[in-house]
PDB file of N, CA and C in Angstrom:
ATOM      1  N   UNK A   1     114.358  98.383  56.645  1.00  0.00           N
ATOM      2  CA  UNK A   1     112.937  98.240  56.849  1.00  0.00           C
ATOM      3  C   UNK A   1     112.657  97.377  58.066  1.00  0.00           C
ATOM      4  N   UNK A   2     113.465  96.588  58.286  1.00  0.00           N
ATOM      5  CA  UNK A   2     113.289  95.536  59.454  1.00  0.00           C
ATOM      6  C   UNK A   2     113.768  96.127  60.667  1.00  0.00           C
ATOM      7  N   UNK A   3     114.502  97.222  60.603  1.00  0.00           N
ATOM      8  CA  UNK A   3     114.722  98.274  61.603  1.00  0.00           C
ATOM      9  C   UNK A   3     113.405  98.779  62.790  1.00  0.00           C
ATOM     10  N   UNK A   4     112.690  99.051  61.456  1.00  0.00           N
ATOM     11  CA  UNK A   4     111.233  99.804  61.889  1.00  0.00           C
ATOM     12  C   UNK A   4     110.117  99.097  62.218  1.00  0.00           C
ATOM     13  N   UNK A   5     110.752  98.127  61.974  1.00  0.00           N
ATOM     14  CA  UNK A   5     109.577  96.910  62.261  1.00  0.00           C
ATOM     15  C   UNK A   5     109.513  96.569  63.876  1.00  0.00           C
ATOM     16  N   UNK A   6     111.190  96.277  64.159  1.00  0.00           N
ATOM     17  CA  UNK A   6     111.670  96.036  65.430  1.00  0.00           C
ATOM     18  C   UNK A   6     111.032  97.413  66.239  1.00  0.00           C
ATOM     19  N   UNK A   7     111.650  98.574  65.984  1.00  0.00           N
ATOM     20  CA  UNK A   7     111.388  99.619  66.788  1.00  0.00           C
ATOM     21  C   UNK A   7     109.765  99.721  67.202  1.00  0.00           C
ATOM     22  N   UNK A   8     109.055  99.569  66.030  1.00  0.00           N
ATOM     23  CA  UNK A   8     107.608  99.401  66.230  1.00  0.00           C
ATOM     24  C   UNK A   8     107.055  98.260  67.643  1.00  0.00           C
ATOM     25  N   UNK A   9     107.707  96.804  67.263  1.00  0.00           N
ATOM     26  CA  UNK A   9     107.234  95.704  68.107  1.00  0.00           C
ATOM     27  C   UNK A   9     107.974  95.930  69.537  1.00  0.00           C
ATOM     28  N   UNK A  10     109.105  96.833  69.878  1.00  0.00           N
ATOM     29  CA  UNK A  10     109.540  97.163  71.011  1.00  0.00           C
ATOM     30  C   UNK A  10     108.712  98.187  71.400  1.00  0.00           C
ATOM     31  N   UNK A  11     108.404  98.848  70.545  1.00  0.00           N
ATOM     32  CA  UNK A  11     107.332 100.137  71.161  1.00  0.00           C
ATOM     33  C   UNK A  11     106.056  99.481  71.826  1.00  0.00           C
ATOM     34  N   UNK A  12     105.795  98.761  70.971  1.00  0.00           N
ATOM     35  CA  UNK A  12     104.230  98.287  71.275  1.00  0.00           C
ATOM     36  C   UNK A  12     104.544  96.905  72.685  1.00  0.00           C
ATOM     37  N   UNK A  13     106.147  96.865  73.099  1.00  0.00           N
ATOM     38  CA  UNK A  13     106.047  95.906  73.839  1.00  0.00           C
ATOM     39  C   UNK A  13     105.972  96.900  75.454  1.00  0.00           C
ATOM     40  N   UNK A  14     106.613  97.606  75.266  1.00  0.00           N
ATOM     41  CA  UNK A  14     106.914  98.417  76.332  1.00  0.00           C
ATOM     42  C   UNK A  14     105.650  99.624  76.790  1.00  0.00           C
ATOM     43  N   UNK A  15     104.828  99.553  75.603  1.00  0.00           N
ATOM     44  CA  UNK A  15     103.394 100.133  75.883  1.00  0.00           C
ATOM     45  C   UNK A  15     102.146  99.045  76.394  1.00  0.00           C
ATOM     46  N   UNK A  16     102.612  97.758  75.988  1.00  0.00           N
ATOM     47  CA  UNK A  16     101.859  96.770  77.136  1.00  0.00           C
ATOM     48  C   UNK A  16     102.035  96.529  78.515  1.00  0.00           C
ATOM     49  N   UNK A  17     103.732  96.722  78.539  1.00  0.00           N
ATOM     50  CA  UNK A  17     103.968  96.790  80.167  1.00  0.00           C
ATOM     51  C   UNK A  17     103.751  98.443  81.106  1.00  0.00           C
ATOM     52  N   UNK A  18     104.055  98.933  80.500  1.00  0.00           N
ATOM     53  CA  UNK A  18     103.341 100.547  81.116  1.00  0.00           C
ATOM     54  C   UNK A  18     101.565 100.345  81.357  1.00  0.00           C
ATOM     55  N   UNK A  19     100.684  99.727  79.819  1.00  0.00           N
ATOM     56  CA  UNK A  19      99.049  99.061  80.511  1.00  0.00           C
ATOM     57  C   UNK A  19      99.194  98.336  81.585  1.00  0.00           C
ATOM     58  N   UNK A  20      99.955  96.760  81.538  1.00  0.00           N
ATOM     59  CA  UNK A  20      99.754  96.055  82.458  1.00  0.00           C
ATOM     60  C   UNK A  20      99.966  96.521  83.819  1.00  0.00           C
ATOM     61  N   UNK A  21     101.330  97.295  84.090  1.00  0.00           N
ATOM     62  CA  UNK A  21     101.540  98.332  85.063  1.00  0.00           C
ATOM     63  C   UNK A  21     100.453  99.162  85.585  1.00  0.00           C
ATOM     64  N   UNK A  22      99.850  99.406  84.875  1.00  0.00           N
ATOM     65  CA  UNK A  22      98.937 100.173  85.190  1.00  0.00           C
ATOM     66  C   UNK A  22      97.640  99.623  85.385  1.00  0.00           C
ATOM     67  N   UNK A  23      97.509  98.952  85.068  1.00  0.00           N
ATOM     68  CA  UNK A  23      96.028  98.054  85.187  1.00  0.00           C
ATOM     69  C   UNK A  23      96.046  97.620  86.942  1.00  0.00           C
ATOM     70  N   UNK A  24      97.797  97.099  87.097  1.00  0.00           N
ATOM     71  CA  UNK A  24      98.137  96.387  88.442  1.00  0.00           C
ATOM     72  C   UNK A  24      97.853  97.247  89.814  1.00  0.00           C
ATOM     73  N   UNK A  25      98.577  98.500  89.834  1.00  0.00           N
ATOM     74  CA  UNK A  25      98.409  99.727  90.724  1.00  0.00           C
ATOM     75  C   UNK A  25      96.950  99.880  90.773  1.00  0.00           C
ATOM     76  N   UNK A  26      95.971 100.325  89.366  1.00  0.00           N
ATOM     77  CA  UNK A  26      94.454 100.437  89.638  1.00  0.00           C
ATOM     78  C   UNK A  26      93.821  99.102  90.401  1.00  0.00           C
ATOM     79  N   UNK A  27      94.540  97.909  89.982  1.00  0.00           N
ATOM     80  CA  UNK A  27      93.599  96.598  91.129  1.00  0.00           C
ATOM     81  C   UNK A  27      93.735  96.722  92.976  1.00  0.00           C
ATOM     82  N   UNK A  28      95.076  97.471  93.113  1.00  0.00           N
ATOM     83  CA  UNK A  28      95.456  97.365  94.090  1.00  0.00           C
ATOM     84  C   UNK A  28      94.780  98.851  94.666  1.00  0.00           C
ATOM     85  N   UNK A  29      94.657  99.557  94.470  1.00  0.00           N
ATOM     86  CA  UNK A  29      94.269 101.247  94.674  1.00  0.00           C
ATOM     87  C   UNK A  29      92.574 100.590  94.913  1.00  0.00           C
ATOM     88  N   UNK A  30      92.098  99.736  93.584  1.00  0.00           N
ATOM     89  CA  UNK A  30      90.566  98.831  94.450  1.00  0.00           C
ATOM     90  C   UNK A  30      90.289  97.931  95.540  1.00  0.00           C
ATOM     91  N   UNK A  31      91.781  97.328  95.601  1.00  0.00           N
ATOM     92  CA  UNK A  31      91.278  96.507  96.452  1.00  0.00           C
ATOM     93  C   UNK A  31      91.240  96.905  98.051  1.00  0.00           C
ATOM     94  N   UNK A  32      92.963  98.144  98.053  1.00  0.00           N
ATOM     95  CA  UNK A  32      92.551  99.441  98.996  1.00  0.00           C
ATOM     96  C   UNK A  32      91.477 100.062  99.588  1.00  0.00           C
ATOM     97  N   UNK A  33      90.658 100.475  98.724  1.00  0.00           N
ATOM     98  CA  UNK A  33      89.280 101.486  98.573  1.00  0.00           C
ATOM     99  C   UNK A  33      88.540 100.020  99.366  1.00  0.00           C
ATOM    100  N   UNK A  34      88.352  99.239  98.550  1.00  0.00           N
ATOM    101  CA  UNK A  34      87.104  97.985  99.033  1.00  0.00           C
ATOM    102  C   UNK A  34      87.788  97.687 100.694  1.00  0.00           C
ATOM    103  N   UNK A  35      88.680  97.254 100.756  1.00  0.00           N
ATOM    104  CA  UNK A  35      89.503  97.202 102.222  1.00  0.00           C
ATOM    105  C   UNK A  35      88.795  98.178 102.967  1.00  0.00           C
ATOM    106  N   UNK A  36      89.225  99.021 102.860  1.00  0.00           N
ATOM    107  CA  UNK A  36      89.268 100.147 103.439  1.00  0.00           C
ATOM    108  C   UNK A  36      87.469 100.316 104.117  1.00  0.00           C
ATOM    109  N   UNK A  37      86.728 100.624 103.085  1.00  0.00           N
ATOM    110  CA  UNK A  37      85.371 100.799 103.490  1.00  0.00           C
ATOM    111  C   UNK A  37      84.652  99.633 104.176  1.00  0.00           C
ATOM    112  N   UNK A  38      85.044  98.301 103.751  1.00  0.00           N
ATOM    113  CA  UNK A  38      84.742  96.929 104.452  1.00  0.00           C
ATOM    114  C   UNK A  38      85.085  97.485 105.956  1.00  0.00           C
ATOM    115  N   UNK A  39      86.218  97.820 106.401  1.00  0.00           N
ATOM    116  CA  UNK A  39      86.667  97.360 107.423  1.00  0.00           C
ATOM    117  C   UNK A  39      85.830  98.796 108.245  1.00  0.00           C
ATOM    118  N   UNK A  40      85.682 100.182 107.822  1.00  0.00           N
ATOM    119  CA  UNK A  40      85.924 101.656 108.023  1.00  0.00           C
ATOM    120  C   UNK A  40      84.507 102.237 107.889  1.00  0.00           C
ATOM    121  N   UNK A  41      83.841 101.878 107.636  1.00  0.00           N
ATOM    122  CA  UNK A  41      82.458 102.949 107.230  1.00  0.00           C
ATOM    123  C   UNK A  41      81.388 101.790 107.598  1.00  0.00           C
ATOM    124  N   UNK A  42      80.835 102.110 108.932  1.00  0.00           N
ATOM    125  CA  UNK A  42      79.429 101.896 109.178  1.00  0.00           C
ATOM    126  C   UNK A  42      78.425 102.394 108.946  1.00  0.00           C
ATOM    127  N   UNK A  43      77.719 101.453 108.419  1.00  0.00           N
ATOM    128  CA  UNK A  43      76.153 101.880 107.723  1.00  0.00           C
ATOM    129  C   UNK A  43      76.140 102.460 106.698  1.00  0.00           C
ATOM    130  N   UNK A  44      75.206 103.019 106.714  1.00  0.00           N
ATOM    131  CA  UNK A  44      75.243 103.947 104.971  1.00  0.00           C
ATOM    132  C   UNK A  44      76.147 105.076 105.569  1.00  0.00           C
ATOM    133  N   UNK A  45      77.263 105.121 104.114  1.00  0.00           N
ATOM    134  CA  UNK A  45      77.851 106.316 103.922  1.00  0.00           C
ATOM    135  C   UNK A  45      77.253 107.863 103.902  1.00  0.00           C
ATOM    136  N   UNK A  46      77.744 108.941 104.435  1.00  0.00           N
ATOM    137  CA  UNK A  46      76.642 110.107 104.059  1.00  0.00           C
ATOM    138  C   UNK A  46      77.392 110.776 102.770  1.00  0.00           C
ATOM    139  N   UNK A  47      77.377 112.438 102.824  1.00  0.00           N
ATOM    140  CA  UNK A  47      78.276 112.485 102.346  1.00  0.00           C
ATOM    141  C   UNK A  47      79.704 113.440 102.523  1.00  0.00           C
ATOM    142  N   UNK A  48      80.177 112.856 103.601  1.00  0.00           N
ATOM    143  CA  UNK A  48      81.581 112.857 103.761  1.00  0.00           C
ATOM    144  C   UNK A  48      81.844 112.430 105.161  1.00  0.00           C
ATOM    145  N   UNK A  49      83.528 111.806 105.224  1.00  0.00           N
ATOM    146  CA  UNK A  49      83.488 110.654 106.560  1.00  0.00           C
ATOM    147  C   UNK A  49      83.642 111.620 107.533  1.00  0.00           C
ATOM    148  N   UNK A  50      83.434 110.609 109.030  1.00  0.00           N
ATOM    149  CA  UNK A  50      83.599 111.299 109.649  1.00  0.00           C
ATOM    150  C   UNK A  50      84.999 111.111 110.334  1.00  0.00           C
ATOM    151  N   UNK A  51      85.193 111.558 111.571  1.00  0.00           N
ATOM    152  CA  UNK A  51      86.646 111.941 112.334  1.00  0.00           C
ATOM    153  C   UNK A  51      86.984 110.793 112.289  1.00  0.00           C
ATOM    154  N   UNK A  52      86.462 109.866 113.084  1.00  0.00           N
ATOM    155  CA  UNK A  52      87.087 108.310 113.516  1.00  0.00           C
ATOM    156  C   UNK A  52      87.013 107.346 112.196  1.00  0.00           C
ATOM    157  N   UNK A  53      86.146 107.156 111.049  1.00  0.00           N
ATOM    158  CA  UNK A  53      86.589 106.825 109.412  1.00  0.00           C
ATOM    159  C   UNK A  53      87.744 107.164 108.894  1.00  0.00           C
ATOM    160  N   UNK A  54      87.583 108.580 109.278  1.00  0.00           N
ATOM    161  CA  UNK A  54      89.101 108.971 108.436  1.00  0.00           C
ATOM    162  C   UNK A  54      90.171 107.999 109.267  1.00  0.00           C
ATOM    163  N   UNK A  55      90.686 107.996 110.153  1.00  0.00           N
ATOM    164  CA  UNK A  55      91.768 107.410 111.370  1.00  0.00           C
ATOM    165  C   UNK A  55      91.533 105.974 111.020  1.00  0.00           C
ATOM    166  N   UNK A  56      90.866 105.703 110.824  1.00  0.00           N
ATOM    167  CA  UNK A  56      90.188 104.344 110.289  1.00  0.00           C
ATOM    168  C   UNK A  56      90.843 103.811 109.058  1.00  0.00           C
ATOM    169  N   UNK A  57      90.376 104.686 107.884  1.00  0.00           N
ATOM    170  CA  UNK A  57      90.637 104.380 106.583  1.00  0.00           C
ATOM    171  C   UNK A  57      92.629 105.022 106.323  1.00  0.00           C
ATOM    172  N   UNK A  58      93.363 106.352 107.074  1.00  0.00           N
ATOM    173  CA  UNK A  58      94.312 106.206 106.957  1.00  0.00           C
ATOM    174  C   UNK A  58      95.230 105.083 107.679  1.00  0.00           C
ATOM    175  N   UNK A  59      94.228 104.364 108.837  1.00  0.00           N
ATOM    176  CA  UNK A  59      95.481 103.488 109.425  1.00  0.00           C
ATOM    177  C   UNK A  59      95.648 102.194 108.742  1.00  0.00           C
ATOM    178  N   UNK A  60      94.238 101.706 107.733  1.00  0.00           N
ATOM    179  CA  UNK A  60      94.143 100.807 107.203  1.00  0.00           C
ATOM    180  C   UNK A  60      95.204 100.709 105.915  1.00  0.00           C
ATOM    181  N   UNK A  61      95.117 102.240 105.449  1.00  0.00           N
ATOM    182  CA  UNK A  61      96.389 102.372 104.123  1.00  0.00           C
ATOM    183  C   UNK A  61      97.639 102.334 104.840  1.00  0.00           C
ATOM    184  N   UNK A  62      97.700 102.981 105.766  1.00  0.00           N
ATOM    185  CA  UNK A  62      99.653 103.210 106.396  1.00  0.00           C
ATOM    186  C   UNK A  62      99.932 101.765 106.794  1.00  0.00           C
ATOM    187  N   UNK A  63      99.203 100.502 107.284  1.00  0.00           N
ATOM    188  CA  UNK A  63      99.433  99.264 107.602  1.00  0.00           C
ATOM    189  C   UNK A  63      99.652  98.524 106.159  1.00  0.00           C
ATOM    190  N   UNK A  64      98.659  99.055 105.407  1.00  0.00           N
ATOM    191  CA  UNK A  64      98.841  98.103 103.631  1.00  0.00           C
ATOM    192  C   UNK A  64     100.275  98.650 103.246  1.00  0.00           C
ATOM    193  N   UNK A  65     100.226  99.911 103.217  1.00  0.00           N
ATOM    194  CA  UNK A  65     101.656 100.330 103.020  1.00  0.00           C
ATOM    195  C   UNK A  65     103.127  99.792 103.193  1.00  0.00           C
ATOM    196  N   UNK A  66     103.195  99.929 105.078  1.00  0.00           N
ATOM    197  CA  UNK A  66     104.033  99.090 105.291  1.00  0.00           C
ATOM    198  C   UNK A  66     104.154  97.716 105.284  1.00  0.00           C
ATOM    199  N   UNK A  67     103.282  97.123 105.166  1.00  0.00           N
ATOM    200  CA  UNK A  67     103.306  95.702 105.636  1.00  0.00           C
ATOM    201  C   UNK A  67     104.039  95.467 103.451  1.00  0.00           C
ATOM    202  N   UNK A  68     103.618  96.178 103.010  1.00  0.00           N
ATOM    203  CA  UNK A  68     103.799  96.214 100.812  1.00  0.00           C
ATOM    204  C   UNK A  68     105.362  96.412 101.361  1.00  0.00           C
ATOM    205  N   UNK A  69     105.651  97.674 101.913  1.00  0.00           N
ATOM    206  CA  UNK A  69     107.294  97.947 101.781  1.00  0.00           C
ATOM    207  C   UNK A  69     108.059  97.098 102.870  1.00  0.00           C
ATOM    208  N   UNK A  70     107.650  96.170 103.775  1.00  0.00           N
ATOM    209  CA  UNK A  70     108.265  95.008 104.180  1.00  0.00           C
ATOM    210  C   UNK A  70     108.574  94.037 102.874  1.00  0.00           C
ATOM    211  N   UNK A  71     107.517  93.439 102.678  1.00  0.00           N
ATOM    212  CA  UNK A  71     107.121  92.477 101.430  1.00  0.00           C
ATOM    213  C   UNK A  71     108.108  92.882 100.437  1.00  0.00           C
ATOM    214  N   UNK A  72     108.242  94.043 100.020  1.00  0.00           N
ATOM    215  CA  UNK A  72     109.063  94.405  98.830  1.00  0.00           C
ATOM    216  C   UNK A  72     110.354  94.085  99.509  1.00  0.00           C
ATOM    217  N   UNK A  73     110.802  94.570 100.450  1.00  0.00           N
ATOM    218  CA  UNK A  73     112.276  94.708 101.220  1.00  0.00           C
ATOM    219  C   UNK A  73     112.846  93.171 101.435  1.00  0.00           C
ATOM    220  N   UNK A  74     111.872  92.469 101.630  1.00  0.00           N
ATOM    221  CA  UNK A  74     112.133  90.574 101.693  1.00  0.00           C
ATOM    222  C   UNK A  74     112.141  90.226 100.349  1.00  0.00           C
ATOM    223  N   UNK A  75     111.585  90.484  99.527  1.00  0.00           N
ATOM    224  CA  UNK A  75     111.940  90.013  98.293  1.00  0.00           C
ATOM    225  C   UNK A  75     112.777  90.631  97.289  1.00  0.00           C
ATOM    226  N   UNK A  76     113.193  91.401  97.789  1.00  0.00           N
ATOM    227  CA  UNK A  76     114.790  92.174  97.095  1.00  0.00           C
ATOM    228  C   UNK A  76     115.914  91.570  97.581  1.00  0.00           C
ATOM    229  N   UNK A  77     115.913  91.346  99.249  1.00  0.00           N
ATOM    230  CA  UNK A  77     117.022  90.713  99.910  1.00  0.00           C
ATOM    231  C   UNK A  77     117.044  88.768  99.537  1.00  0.00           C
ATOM    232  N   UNK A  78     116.008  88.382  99.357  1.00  0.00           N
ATOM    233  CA  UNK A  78     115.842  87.159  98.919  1.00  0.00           C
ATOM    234  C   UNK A  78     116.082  86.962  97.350  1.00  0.00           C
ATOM    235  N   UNK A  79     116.068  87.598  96.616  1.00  0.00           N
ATOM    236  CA  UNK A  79     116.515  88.032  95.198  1.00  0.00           C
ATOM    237  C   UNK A  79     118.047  87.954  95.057  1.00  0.00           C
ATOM    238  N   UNK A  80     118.594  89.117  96.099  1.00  0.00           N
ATOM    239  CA  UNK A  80     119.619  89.201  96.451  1.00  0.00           C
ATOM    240  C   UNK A  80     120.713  88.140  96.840  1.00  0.00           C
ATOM    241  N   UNK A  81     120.076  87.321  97.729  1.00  0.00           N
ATOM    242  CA  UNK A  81     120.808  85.848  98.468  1.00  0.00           C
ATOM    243  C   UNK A  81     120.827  85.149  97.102  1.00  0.00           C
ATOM    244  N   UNK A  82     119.775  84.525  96.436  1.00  0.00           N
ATOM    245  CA  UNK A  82     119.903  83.917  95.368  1.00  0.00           C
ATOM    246  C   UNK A  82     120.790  84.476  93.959  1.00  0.00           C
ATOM    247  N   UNK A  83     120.657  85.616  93.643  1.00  0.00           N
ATOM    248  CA  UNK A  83     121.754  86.291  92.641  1.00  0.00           C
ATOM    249  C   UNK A  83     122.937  85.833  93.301  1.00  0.00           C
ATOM    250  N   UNK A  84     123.541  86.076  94.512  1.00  0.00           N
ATOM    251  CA  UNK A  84     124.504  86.390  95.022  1.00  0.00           C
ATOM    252  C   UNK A  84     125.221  84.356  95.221  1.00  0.00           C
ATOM    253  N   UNK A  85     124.754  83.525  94.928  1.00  0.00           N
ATOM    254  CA  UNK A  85     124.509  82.133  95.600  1.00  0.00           C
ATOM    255  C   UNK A  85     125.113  81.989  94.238  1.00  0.00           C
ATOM    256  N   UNK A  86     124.405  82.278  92.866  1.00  0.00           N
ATOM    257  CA  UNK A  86     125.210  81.734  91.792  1.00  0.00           C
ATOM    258  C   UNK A  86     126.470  82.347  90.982  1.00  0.00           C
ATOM    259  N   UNK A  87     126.833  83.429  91.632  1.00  0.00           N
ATOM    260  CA  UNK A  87     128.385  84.111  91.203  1.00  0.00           C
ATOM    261  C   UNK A  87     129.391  83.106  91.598  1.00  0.00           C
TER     262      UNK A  87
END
């Protein structure tokens, strides 16, 4: 019985981190969007952007992008130095 108990409280642990996961990507996908139009869309929006918005709003994501997969790449290799420091 204590089997099912466990399996249950692992279920329900690993379905909080798949929410929290997911909650995290949707803050960041907002804070994208808000970025994005702050920096990209003058005046009132109509409805749909134009040529130089678009170039606008993709260069603003391809810079968040890379500048995220730098960030990630330094803190794997810095992860790395330190794992590697206490063997």
């Amino acid at each position: 019985m204590s089997t099912s108990g466990g399996s249950a409280v692992a279920e329900l642990q690993q379905f909080s981190v798949a929410l929290q996961q997911q909650m995290l990507v949707q803050a960041v996908i907002t804070d994208l969007c808000d970025a994005s139009f702050a920096r990209c869309i003058q005046g009132k929006p109509g409805d749909s952007l134009g040529g130089r918005e678009v170039a606008c709003v993709h260069a603003t994501v391809g810079k968040w992008l890379d500048t995220n997969e730098f960030m990630m790449g330094r803190m794997a290799k810095k992860q790395g130095a330190a794992g590697g420091s206490f063997s």
